[in-house]
PDB file of N, CA and C in Angstrom:
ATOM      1  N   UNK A   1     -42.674  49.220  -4.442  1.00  0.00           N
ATOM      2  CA  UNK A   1     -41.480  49.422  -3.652  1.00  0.00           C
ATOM      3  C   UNK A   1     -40.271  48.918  -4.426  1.00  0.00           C
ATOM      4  N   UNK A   2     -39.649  49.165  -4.234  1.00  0.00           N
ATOM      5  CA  UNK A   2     -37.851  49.005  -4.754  1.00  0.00           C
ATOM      6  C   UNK A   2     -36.952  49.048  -3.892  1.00  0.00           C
ATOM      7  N   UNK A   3     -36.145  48.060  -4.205  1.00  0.00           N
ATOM      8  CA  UNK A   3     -35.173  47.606  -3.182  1.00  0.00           C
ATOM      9  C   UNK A   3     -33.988  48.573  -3.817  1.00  0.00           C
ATOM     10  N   UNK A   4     -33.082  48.950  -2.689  1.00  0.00           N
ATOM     11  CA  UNK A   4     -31.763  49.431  -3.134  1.00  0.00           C
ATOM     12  C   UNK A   4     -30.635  48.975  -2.145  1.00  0.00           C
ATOM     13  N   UNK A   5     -29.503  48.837  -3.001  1.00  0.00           N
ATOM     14  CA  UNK A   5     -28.936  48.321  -1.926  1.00  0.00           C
ATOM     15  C   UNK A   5     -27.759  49.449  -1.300  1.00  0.00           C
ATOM     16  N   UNK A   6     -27.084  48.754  -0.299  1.00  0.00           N
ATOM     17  CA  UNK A   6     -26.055  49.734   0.496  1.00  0.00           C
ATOM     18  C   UNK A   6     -25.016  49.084   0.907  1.00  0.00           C
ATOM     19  N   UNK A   7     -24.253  50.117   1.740  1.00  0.00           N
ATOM     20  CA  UNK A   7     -22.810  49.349   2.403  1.00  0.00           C
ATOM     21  C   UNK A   7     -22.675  50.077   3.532  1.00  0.00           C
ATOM     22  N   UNK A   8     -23.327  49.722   4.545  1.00  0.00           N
ATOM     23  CA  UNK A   8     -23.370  50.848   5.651  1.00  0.00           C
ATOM     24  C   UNK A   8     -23.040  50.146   7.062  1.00  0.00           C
ATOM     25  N   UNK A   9     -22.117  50.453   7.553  1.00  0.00           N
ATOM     26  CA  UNK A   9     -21.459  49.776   8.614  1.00  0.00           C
ATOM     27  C   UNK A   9     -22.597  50.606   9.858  1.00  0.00           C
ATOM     28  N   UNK A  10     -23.109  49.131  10.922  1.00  0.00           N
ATOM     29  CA  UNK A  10     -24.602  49.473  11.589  1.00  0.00           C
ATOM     30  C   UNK A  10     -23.892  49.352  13.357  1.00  0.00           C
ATOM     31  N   UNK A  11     -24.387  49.849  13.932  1.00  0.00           N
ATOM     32  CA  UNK A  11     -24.425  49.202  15.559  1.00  0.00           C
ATOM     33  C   UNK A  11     -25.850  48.736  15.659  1.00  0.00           C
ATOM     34  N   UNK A  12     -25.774  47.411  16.208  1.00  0.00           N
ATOM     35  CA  UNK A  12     -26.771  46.883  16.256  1.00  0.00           C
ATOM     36  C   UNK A  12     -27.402  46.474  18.130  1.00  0.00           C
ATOM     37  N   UNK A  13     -28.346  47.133  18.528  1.00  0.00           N
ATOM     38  CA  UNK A  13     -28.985  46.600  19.763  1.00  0.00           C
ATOM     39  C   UNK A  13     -29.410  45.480  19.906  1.00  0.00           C
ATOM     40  N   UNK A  14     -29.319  44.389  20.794  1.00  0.00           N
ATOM     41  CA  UNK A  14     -30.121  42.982  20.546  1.00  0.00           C
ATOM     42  C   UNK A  14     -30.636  43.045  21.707  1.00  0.00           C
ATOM     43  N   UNK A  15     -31.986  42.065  21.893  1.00  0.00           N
ATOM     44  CA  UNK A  15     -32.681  42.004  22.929  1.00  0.00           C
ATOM     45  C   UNK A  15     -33.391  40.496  22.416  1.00  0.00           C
ATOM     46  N   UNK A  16     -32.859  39.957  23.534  1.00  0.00           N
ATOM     47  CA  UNK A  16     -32.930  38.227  23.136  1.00  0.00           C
ATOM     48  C   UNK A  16     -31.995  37.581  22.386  1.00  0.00           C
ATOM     49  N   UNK A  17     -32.423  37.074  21.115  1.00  0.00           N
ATOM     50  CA  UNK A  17     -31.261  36.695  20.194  1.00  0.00           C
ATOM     51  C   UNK A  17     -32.297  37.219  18.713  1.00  0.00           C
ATOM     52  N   UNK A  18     -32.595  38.653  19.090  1.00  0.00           N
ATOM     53  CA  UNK A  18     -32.612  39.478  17.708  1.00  0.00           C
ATOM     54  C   UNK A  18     -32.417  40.921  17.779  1.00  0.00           C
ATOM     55  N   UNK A  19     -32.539  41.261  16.598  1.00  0.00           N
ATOM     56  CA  UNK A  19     -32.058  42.973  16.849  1.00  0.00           C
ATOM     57  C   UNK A  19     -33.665  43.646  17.191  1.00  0.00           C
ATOM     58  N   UNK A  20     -33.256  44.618  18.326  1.00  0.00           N
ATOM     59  CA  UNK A  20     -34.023  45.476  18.593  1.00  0.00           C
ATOM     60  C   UNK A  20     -33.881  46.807  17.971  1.00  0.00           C
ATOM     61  N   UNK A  21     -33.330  47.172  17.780  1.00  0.00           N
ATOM     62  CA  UNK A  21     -32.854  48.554  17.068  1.00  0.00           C
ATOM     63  C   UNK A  21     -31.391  48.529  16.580  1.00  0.00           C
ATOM     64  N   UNK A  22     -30.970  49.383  15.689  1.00  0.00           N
ATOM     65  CA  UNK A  22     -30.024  49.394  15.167  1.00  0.00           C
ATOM     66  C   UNK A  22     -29.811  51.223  14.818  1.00  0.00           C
ATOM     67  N   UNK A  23     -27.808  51.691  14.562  1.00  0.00           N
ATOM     68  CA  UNK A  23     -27.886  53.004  14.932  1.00  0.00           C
ATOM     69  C   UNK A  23     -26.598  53.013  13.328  1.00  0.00           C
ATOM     70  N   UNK A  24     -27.283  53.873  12.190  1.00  0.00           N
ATOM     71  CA  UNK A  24     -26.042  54.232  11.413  1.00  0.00           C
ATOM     72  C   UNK A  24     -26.345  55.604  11.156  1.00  0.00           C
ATOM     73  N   UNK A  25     -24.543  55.938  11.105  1.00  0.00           N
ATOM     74  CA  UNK A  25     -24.166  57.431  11.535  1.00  0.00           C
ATOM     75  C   UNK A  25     -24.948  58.215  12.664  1.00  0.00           C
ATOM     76  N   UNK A  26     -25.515  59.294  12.641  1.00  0.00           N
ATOM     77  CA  UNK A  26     -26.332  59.963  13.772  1.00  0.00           C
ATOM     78  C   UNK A  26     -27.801  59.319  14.127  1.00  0.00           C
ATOM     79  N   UNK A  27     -28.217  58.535  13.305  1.00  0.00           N
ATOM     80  CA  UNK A  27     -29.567  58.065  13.160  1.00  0.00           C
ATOM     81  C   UNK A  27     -30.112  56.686  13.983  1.00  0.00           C
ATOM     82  N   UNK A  28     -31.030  56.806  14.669  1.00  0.00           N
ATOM     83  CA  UNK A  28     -31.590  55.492  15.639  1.00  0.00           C
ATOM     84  C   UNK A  28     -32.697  55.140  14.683  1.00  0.00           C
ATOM     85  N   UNK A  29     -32.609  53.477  14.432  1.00  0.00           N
ATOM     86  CA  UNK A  29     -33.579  52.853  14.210  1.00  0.00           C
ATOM     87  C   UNK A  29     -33.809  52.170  15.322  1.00  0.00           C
ATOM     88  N   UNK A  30     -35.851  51.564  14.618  1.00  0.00           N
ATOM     89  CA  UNK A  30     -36.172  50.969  16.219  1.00  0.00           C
ATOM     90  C   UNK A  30     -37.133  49.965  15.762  1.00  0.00           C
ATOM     91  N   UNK A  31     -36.754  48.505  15.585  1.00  0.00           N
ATOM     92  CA  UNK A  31     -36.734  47.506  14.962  1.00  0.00           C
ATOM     93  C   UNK A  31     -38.579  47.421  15.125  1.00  0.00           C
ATOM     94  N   UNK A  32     -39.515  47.397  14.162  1.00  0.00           N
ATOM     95  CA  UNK A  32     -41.207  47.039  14.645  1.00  0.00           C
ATOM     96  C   UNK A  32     -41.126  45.834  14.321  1.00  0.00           C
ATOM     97  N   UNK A  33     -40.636  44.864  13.422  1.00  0.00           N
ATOM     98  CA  UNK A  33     -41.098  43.712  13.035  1.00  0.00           C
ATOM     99  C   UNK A  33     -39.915  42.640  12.752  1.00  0.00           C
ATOM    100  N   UNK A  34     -39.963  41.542  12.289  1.00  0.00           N
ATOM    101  CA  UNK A  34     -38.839  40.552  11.730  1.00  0.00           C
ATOM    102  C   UNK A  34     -39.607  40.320  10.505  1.00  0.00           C
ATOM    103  N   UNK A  35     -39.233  40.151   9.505  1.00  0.00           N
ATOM    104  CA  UNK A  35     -39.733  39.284   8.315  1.00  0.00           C
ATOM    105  C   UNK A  35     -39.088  38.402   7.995  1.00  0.00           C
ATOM    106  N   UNK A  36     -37.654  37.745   7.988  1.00  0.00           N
ATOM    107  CA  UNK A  36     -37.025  37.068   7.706  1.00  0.00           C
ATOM    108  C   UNK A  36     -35.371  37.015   8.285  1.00  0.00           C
ATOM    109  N   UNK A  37     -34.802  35.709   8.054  1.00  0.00           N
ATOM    110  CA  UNK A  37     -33.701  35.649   8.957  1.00  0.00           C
ATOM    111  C   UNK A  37     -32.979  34.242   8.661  1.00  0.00           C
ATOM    112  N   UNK A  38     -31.819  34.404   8.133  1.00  0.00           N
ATOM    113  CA  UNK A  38     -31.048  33.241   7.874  1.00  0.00           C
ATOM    114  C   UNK A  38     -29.710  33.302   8.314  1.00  0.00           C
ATOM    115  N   UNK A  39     -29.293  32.542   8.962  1.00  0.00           N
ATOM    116  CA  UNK A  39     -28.268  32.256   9.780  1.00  0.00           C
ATOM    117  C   UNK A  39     -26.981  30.616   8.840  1.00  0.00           C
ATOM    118  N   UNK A  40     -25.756  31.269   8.292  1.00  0.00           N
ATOM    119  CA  UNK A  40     -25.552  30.806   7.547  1.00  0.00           C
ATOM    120  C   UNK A  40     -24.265  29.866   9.074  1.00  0.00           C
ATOM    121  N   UNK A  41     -23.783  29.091   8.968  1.00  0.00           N
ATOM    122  CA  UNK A  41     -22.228  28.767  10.160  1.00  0.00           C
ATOM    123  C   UNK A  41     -21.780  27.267   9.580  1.00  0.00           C
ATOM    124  N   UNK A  42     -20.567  27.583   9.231  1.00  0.00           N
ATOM    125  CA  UNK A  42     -19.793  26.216   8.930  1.00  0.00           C
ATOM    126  C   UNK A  42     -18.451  27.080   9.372  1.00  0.00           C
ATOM    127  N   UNK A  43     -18.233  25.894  10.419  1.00  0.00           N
ATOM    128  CA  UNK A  43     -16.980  26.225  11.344  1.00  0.00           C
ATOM    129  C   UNK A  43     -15.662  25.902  10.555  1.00  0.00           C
ATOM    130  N   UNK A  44     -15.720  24.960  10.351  1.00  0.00           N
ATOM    131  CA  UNK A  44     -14.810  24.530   9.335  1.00  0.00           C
ATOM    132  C   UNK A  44     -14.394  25.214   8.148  1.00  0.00           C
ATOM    133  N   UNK A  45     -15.789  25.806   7.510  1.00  0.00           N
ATOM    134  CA  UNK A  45     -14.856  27.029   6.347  1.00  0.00           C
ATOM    135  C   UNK A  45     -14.931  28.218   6.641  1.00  0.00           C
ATOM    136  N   UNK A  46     -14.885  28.922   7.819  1.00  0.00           N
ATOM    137  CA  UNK A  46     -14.841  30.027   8.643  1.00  0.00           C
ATOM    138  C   UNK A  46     -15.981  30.984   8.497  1.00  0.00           C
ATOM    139  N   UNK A  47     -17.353  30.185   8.232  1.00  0.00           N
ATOM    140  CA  UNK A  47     -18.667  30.869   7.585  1.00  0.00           C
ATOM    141  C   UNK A  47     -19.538  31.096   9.678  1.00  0.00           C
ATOM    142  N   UNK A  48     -19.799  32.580   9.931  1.00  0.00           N
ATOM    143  CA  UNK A  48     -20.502  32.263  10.703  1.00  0.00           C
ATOM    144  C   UNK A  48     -21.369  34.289  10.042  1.00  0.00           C
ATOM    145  N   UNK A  49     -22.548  33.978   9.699  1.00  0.00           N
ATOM    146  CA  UNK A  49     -23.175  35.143   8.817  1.00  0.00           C
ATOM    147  C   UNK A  49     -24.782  34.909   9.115  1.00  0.00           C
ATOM    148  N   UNK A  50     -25.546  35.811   9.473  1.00  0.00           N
ATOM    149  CA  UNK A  50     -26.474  36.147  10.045  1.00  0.00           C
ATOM    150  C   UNK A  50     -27.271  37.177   8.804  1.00  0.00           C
ATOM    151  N   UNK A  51     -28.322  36.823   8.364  1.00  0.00           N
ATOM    152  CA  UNK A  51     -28.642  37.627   7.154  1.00  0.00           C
ATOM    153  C   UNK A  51     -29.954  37.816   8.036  1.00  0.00           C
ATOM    154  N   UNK A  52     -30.832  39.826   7.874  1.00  0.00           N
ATOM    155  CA  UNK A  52     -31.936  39.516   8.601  1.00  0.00           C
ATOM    156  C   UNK A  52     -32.666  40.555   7.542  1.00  0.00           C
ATOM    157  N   UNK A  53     -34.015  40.549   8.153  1.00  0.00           N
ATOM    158  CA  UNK A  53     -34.412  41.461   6.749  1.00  0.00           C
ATOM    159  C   UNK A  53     -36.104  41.916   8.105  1.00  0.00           C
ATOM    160  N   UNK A  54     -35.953  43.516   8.259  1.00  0.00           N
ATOM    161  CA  UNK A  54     -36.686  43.583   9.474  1.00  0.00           C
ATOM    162  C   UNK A  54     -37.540  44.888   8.758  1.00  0.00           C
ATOM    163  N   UNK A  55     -38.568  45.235   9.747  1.00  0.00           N
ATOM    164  CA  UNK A  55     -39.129  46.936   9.512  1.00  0.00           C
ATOM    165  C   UNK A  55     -38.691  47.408  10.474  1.00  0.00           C
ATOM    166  N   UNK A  56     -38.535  48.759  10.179  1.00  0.00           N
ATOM    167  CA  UNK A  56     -37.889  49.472  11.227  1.00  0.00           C
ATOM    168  C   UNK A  56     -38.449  50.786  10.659  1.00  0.00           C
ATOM    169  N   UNK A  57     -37.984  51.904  12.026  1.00  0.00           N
ATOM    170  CA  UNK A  57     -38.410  53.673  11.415  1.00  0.00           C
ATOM    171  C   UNK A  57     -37.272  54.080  12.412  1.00  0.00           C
ATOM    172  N   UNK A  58     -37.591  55.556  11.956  1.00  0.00           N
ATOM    173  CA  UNK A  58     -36.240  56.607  12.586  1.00  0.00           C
ATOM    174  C   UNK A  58     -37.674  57.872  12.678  1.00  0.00           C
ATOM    175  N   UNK A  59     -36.661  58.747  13.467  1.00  0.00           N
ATOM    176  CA  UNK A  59     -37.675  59.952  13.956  1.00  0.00           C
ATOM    177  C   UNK A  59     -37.742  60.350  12.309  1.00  0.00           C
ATOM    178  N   UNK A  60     -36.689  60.112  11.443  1.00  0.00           N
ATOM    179  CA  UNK A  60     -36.590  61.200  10.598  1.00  0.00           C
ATOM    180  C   UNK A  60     -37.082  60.481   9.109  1.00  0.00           C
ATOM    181  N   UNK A  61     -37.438  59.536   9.106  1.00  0.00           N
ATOM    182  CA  UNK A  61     -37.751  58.597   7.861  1.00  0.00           C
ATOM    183  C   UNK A  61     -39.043  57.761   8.519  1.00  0.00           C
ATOM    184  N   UNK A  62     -39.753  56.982   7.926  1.00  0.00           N
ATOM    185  CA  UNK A  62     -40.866  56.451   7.609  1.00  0.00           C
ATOM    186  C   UNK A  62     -40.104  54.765   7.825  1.00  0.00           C
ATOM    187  N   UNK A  63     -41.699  53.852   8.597  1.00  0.00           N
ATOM    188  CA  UNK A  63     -40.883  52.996   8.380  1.00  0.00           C
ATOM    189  C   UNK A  63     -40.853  52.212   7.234  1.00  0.00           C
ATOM    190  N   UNK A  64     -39.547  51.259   6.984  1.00  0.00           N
ATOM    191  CA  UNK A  64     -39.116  50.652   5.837  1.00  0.00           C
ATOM    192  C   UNK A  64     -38.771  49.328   5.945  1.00  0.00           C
ATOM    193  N   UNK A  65     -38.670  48.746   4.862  1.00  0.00           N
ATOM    194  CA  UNK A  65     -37.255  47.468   5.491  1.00  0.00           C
ATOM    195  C   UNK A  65     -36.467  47.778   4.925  1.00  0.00           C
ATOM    196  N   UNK A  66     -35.621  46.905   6.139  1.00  0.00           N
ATOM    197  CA  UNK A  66     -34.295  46.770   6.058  1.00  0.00           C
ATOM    198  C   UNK A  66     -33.798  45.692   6.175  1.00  0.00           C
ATOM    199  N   UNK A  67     -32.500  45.381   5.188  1.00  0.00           N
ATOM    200  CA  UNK A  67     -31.224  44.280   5.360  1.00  0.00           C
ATOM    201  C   UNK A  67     -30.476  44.183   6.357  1.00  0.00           C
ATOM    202  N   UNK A  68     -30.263  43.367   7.176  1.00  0.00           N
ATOM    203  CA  UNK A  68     -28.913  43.955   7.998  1.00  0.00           C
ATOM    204  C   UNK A  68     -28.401  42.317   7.998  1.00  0.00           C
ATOM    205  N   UNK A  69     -26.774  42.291   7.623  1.00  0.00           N
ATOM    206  CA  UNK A  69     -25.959  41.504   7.701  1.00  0.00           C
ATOM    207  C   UNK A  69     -24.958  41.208   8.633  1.00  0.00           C
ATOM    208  N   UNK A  70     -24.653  40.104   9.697  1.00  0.00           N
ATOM    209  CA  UNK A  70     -23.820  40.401  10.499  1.00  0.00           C
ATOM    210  C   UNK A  70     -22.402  39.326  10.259  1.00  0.00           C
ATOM    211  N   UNK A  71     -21.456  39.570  10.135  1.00  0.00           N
ATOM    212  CA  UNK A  71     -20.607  38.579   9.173  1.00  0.00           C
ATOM    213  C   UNK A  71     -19.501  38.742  10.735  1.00  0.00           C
ATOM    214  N   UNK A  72     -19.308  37.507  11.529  1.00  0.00           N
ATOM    215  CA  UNK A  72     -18.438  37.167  12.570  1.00  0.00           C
ATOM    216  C   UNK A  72     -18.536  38.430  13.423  1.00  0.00           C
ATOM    217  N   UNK A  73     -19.881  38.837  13.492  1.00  0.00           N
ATOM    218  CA  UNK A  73     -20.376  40.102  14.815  1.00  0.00           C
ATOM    219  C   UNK A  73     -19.918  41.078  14.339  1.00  0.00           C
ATOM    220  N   UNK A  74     -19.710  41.598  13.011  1.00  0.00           N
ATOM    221  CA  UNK A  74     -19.643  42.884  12.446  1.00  0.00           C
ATOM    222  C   UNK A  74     -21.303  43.415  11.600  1.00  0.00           C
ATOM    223  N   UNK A  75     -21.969  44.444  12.018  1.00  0.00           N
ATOM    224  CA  UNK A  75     -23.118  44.236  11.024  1.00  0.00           C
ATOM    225  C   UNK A  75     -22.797  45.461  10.053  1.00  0.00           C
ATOM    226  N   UNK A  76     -23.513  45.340   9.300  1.00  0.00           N
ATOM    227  CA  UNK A  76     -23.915  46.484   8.289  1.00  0.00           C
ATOM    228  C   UNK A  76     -25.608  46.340   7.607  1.00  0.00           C
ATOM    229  N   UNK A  77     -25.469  47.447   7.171  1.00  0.00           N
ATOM    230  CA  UNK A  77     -27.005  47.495   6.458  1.00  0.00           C
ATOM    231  C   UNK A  77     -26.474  47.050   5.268  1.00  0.00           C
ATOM    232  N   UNK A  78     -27.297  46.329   4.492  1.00  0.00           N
ATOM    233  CA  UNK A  78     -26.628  46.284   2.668  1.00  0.00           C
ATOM    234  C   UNK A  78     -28.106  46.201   1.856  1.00  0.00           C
ATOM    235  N   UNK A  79     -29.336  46.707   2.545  1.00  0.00           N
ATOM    236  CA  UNK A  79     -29.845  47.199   1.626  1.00  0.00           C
ATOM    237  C   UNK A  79     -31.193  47.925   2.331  1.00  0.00           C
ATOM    238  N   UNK A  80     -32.067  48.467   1.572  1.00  0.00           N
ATOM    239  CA  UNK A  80     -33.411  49.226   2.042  1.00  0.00           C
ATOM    240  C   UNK A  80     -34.571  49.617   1.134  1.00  0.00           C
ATOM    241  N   UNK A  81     -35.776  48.799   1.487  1.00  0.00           N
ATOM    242  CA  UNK A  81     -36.597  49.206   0.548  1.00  0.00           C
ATOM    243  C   UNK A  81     -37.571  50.416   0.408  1.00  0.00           C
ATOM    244  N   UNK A  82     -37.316  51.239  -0.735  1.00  0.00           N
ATOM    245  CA  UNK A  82     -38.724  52.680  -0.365  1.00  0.00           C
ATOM    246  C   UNK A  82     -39.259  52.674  -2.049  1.00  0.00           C
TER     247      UNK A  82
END
């Protein structure tokens, strides 16, 4: 597998305090797993960043992982492995 990376601005679904699915451009992902998750916050130097790294699939792709970054409740994808 090989990682690649991206810059893809995500809507992200949460259910609890993680993502359940996530939606870029026309496409629904639908979160199967967590593998990892770091949560960066220092108030003081205006750091509040959420790094997650999940499997997920779409009707139209296979599932994969994925990056998803959420930097002060904005997410994006910034990377995907196939």
């Amino acid at each position: 597998m090989r990682r690649r990376t991206c810059d893809h601005p995500v809507q992200v679904e949460i259910r609890g305090d993680s993502p359940s699915g996530f939606r870029q451009d026309d496409c629904d992902y639908e979160v199967i797993t967590f593998l990892k998750m770091l949560a960066l916050r220092r108030p003081q130097d205006d750091v509040d960043t959420q790094l997650w790294q999940v499997r997920a699939r779409s009707d139209d792709s296979p599932e994969r992982t994925y990056e998803l970054e959420c930097d002060h409740g904005r997410w994006r994808m910034t990377a995907m492995w196939c």
